[in-house]
Protein backbone atom coordinates (compact mmCIF):
# COMPACT_ATOMS: atom_id res chain seq x y z
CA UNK A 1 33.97 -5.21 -81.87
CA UNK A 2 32.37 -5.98 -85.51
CA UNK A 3 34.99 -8.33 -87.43
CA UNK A 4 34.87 -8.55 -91.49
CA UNK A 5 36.82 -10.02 -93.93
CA UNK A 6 38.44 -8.49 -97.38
CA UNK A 7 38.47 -10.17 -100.70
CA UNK A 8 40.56 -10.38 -103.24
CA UNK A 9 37.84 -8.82 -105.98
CA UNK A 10 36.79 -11.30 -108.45
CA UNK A 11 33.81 -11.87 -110.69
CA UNK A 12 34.67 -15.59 -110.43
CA UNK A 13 34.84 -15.71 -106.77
CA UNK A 14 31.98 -14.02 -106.00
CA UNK A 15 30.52 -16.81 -103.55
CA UNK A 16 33.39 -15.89 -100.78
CA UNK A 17 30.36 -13.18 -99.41
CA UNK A 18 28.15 -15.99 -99.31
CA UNK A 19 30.83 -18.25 -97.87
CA UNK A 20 31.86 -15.46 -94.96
CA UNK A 21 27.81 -14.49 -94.15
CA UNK A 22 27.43 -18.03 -93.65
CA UNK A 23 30.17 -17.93 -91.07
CA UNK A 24 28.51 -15.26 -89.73
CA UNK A 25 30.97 -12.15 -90.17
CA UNK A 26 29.18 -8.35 -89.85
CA UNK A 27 30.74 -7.41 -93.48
CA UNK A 28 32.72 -8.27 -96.72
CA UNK A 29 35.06 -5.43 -98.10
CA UNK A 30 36.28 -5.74 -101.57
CA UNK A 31 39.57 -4.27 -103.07
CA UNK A 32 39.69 -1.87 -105.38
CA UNK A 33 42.53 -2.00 -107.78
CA UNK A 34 41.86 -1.99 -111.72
CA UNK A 35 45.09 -3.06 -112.87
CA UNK A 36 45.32 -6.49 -110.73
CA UNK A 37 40.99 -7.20 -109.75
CA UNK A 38 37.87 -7.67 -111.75
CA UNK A 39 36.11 -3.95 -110.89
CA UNK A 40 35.21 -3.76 -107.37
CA UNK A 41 31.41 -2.02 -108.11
CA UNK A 42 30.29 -4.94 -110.54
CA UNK A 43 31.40 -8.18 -108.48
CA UNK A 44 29.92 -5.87 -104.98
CA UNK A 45 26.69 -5.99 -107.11
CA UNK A 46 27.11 -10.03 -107.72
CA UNK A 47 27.81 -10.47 -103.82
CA UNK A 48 24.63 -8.21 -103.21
CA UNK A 49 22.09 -10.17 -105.19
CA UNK A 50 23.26 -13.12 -103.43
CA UNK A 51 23.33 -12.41 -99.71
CA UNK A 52 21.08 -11.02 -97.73
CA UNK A 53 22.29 -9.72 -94.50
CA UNK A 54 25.86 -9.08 -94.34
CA UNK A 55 27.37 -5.68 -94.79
CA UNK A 56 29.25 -5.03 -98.38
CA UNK A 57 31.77 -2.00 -99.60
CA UNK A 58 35.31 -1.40 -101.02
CA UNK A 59 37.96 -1.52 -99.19
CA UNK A 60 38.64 0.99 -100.27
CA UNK A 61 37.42 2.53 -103.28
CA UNK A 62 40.21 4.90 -104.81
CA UNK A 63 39.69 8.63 -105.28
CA UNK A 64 42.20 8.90 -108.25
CA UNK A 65 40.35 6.48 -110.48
CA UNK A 66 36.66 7.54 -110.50
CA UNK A 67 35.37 11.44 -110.17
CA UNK A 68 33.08 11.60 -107.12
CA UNK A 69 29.29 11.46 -109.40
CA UNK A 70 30.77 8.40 -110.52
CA UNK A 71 31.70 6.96 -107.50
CA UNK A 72 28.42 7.69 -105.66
CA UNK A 73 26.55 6.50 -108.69
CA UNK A 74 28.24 3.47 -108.62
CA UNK A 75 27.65 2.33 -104.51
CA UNK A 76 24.07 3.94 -104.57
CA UNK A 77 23.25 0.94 -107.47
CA UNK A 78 25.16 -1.51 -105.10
CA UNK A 79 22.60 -0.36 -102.32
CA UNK A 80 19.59 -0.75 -104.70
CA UNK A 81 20.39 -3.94 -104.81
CA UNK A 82 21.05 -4.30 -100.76
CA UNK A 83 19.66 -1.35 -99.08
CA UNK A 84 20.89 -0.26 -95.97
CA UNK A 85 23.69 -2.71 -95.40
CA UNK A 86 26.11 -1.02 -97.83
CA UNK A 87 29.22 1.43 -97.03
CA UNK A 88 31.51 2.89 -98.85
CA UNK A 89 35.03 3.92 -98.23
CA UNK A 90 37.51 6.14 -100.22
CA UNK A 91 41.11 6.85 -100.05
CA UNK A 92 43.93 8.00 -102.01
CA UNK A 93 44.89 5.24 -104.15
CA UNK A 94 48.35 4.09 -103.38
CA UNK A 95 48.36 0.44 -105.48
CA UNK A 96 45.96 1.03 -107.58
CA UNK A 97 47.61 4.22 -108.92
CA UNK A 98 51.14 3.14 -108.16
CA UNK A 99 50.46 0.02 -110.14
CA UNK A 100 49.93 2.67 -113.36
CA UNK A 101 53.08 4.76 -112.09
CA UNK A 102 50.84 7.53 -110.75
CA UNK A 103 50.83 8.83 -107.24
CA UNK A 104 48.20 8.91 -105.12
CA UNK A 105 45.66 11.78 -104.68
CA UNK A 106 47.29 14.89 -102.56
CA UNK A 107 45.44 15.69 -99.20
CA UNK A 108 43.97 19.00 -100.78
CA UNK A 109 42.64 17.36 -103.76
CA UNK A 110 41.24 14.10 -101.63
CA UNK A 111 39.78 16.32 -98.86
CA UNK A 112 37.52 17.85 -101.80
CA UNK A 113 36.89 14.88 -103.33
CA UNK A 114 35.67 13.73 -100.02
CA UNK A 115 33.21 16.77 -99.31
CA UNK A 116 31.65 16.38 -102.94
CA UNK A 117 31.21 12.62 -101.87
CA UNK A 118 29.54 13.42 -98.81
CA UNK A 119 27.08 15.41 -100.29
CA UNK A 120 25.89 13.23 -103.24
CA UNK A 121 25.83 10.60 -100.65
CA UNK A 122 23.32 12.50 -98.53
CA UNK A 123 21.31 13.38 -101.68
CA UNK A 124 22.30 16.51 -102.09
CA UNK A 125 23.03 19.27 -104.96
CA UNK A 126 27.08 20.11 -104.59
CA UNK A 127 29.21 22.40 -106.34
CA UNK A 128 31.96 20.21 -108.22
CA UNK A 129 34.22 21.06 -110.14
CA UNK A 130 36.02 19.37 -113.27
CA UNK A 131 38.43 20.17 -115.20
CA UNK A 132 39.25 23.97 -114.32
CA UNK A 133 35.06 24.33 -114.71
CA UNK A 134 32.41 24.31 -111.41
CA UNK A 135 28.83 23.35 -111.69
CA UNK A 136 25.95 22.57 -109.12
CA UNK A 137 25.54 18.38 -109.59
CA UNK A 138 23.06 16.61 -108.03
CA UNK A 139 21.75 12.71 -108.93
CA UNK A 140 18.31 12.62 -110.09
CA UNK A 141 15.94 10.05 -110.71
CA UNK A 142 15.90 9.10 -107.44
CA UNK A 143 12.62 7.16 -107.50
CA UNK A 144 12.69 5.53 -110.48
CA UNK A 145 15.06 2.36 -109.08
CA UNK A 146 18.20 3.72 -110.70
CA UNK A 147 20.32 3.94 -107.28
CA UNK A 148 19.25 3.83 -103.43
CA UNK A 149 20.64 7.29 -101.74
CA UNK A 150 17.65 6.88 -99.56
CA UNK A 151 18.38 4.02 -97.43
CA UNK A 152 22.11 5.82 -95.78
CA UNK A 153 25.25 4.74 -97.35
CA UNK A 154 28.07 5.46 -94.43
CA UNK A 155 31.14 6.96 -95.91
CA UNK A 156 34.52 5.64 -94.26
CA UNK A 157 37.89 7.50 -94.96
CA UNK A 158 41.15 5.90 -95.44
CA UNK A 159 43.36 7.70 -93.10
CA UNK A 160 46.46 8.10 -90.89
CA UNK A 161 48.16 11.47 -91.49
CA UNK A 162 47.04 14.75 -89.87
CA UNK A 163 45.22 16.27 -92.69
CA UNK A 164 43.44 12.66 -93.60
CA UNK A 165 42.01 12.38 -90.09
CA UNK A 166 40.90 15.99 -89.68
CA UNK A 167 39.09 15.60 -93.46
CA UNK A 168 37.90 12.46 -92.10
CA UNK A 169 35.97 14.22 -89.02
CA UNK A 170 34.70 16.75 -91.36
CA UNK A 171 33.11 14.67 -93.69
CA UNK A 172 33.60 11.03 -92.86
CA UNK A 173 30.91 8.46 -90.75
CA UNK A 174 33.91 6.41 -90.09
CA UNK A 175 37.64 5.81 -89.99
CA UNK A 176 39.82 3.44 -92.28
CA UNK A 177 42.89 2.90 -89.98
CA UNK A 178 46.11 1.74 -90.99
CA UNK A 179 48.29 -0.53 -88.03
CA UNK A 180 47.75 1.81 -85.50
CA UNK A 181 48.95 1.18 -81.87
CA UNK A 182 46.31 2.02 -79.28
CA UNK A 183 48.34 5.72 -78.45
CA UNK A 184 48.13 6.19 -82.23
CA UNK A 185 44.45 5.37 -82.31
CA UNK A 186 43.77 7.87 -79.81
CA UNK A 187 45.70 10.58 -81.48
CA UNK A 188 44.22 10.10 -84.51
CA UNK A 189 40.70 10.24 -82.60
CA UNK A 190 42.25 13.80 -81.18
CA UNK A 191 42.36 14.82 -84.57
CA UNK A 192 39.29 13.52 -86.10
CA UNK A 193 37.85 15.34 -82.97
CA UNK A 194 39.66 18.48 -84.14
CA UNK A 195 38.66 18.28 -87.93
CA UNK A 196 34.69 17.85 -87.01
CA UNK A 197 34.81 21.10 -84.49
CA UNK A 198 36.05 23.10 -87.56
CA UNK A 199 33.54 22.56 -89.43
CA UNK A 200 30.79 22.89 -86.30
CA UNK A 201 29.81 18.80 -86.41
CA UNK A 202 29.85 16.54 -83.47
CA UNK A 203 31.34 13.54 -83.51
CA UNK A 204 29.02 10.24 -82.71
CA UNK A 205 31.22 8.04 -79.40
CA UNK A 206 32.26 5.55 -80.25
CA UNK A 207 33.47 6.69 -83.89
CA UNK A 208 33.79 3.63 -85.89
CA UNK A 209 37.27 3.00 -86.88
CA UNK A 210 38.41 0.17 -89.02
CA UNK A 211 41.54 -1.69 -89.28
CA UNK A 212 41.76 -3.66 -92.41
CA UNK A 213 44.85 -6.46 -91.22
CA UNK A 214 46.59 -9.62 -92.03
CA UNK A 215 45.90 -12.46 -89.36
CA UNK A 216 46.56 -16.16 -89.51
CA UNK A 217 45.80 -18.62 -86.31
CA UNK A 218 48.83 -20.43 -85.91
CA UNK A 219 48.23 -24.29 -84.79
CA UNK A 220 49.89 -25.43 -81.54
CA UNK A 221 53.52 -25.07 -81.83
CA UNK A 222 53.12 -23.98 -85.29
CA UNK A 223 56.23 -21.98 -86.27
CA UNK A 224 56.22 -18.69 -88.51
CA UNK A 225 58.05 -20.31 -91.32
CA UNK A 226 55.81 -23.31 -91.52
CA UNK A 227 55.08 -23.95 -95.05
CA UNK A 228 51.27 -23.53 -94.03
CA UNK A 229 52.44 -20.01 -92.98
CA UNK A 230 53.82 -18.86 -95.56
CA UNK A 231 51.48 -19.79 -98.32
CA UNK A 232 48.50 -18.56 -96.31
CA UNK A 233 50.51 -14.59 -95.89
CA UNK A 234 53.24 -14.59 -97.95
CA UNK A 235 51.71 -12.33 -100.55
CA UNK A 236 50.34 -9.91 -97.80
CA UNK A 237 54.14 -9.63 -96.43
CA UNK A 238 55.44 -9.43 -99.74
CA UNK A 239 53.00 -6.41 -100.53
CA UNK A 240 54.40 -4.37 -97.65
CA UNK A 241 58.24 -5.10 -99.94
CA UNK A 242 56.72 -3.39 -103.02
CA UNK A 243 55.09 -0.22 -100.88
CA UNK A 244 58.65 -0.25 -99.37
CA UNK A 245 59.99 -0.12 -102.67
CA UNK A 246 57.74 2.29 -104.46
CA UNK A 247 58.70 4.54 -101.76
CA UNK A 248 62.09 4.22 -102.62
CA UNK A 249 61.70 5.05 -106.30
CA UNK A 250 59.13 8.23 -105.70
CA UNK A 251 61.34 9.52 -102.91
CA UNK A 252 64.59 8.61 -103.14
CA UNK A 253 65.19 8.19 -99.29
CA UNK A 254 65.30 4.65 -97.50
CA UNK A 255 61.52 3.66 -96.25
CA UNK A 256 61.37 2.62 -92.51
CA UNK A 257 62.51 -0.82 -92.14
CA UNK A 258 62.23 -3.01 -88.45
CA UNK A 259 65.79 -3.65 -87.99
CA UNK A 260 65.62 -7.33 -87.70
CA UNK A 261 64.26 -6.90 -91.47
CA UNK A 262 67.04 -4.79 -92.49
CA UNK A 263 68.66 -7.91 -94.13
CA UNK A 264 65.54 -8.95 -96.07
CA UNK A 265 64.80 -5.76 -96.94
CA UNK A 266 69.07 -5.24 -98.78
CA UNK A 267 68.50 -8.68 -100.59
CA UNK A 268 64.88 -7.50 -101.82
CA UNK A 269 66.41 -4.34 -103.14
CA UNK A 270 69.13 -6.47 -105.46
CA UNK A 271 66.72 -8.98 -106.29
CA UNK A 272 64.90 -5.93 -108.22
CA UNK A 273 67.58 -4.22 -109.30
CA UNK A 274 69.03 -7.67 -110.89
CA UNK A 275 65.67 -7.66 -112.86
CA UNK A 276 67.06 -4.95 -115.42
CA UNK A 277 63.57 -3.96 -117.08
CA UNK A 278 62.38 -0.50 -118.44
CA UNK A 279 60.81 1.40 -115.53
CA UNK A 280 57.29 0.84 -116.42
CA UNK A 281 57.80 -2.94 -116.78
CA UNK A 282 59.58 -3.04 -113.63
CA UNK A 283 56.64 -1.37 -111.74
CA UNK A 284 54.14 -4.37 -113.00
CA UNK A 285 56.89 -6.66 -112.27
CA UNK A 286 57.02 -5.69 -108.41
CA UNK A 287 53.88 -5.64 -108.26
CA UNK A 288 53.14 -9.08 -109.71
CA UNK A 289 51.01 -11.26 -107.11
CA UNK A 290 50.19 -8.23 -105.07
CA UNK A 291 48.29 -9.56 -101.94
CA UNK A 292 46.85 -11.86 -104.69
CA UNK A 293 49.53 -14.89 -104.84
CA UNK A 294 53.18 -15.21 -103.52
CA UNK A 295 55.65 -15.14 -106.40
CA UNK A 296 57.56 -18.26 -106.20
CA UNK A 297 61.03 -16.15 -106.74
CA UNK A 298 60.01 -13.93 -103.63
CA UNK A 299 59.27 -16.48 -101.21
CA UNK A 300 62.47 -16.59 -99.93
CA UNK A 301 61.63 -12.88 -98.42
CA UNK A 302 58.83 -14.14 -96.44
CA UNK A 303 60.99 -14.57 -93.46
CA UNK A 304 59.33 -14.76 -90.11
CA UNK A 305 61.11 -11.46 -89.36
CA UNK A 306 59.09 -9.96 -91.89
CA UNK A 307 55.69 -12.33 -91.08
CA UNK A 308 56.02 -10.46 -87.19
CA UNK A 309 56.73 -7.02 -89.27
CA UNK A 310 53.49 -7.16 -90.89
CA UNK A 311 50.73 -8.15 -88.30
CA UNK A 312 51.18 -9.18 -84.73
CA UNK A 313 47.73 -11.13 -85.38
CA UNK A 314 50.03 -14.37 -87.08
CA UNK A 315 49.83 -16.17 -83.62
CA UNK A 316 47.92 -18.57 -81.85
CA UNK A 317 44.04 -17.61 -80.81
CA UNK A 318 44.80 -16.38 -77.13
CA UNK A 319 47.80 -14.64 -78.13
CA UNK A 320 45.65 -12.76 -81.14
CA UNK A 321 42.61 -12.34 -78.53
CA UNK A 322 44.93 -10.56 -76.27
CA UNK A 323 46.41 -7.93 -79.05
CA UNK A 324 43.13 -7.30 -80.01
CA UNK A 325 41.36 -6.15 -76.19
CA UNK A 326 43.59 -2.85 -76.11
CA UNK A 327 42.95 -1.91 -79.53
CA UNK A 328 39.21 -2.31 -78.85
CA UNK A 329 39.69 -0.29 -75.89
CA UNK A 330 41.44 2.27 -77.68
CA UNK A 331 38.46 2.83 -80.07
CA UNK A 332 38.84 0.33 -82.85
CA UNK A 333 34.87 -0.76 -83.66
CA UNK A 334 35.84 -3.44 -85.96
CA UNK A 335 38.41 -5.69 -87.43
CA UNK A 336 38.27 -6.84 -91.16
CA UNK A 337 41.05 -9.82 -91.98
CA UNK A 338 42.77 -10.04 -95.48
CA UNK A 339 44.38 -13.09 -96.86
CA UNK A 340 45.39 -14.07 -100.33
CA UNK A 341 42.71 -15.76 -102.47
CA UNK A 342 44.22 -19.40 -102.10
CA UNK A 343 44.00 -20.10 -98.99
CA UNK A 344 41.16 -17.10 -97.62
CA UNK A 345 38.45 -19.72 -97.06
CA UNK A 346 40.41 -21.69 -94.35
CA UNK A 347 41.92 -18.88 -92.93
CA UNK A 348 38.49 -16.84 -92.39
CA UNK A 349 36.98 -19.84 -90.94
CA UNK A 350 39.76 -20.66 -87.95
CA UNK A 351 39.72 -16.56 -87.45
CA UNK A 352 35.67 -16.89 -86.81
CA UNK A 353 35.71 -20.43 -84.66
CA UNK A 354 38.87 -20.45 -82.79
CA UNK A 355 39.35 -16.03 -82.28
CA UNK A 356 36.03 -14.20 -82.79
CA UNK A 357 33.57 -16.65 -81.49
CA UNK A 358 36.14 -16.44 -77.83
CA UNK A 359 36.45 -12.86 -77.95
């Protein structure tokens, strides 16, 4: 098992790579979401310059936002900078298009978006097409210094439904899992499997497969709605309200809710509705603090109902240790914790002394 961490993306915070390679974590993925983070590419670029082994890449760059010959472009000058320990990783853009009101890329249009990736990533001449119009592209300048597609540049997909996975075997080098029990792992390894025979590939065993996840170590006798606790994850469980609720709005039918949340979830719904703001407002209003800062009017949500809801890695370090063997078992390569800006430094460092450096 590899183990990274996720930043917050900012310009101004740049140092956290430093801080985590120091500690000595495999990678550093950084967000990707325009309307709440400086842009991912240009503070990746800062972290490059000023590391030199640890692995760097979104997590995860967002289809809807940059047309694949920008997106290459844009990690290929990352890995100029720090060849061969860059990835990238795409998905469909849920915050960081719900955050403008639009939804995220449909599985047709993200599967092709994901092929034309591939192939710029691999150096290659693709047909692409724009706008109603298709052309041949291909990068060139390749050995003037402009961009590294030399050095390989492994391309993870952000998946979990059927077509995702199978697009993700196709074209992918890795997985971007969502909280996936070990029998969900291994169906979505069925169909990754499934996706790469269609298109005559192989798959490599193991096939890495990340989980990007909340986790806190809990001191002895530490309770979930310690004060510590909820500083330190509030915003991540609060995140996981305004998904719920965007769902809502787009759909019209109740998101799945734990049961023991159901309350939490009733007075979250009135709390919004009692905001009374045009709809576009209200969107940047929910979203305020996203997995950035807990809003001090929301942090009576962060119950320890909704703490367990969100990641069963909140716990004390054998407790975490033991969720984490089956998942390993079940073909999860590596493990990259998130936590809010504030308190991501202390976190990161009791995940890598008192879980990773037992495990």
């Amino acid at each position: 098992m590899k183990f990274g961490v996720l930043a917050n993306t900012s310009i101004s915070d740049w140092e956290l790579a430093v801080f985590a390679e120091k500690l000595g974590y495999d990678s550093i993925w950084f967000g990707d979401s325009q309307m709440i983070w400086s842009d991912v590419y240009a503070t990746m670029a800062v972290a490059a310059h000023n590391t030199s082994r640890i692995r760097i890449g979104p997590g995860v760059s967002i289809a809807g936002t940059r047309i694949p010959p920008v997106a290459a472009n844009a990690i290929a000058t990352v890995n100029q900078l720090a060849p061969g320990r860059v990835h990238m990783s795409i998905g469909t853009g849920h915050t960081a298009m719900r955050t403008m009101g639009f939804d995220p890329l449909k599985a047709k249009a993200f599967r092709e978006y994901v092929r034309v990736l591939r192939a710029l990533l691999d150096g290659e001449a693709v047909a692409f097409t724009w706008e109603g119009e298709t052309h041949e592209i291909a990068h060139m300048h390749r050995a003037e210094g402009f961009f590294d597609f030399e050095h390989k540049i492994p391309l993870y997909v952000a998946a979990n439904g059927p077509l995702a996975c199978k697009t993700t075997g196709a074209y992918g080098d890795g997985r971007v899992a969502g909280g996936e029990s070990p029998a969900q792992l291994a169906r979505s390894t069925a169909l990754m499997r499934e996706g790469a025979h269609a298109v005559g590939r192989d798959l490599p065993e193991p096939f890495p497969q990340t989980h990007l996840t909340t986790a806190l170590v809990l001191r002895p006798g530490e309770k979930l709605d310690s004060e510590r606790v909820v500083d330190a994850v509030g915003a991540e469980v609060t995140a996981r309200m305004h998904m719920s609720w965007e769902i809502l709005m787009q759909t019209g039918q109740e998101p799945r809710v734990p049961g023991d949340c159901r309350d939490d979830w009733e007075q979250y719904k009135s709390y919004v509705a009692g905001l009374d703001l045009p709809r576009d407002a209200l969107r940047r209003r929910v979203h305020r603090g996203h997995c950035t800062y807990l809003v001090p009017e929301e942090r009576r949500f962060v119950t320890p109902a909704m703490i367990r809801a969100t990641s069963s890695l909140i716990a004390e370090p054998d407790e975490i240790i033991a969720q984490m063997r089956p998942l390993e078992a079940a073909g999860l390569t590596e493990l990259v914790f998130l936590c809010p800006t504030g308190a991501s430094r202390e976190v990161y460092a009791d995940l890598k002394k008192q879980v990773i450096d037992r495990y």
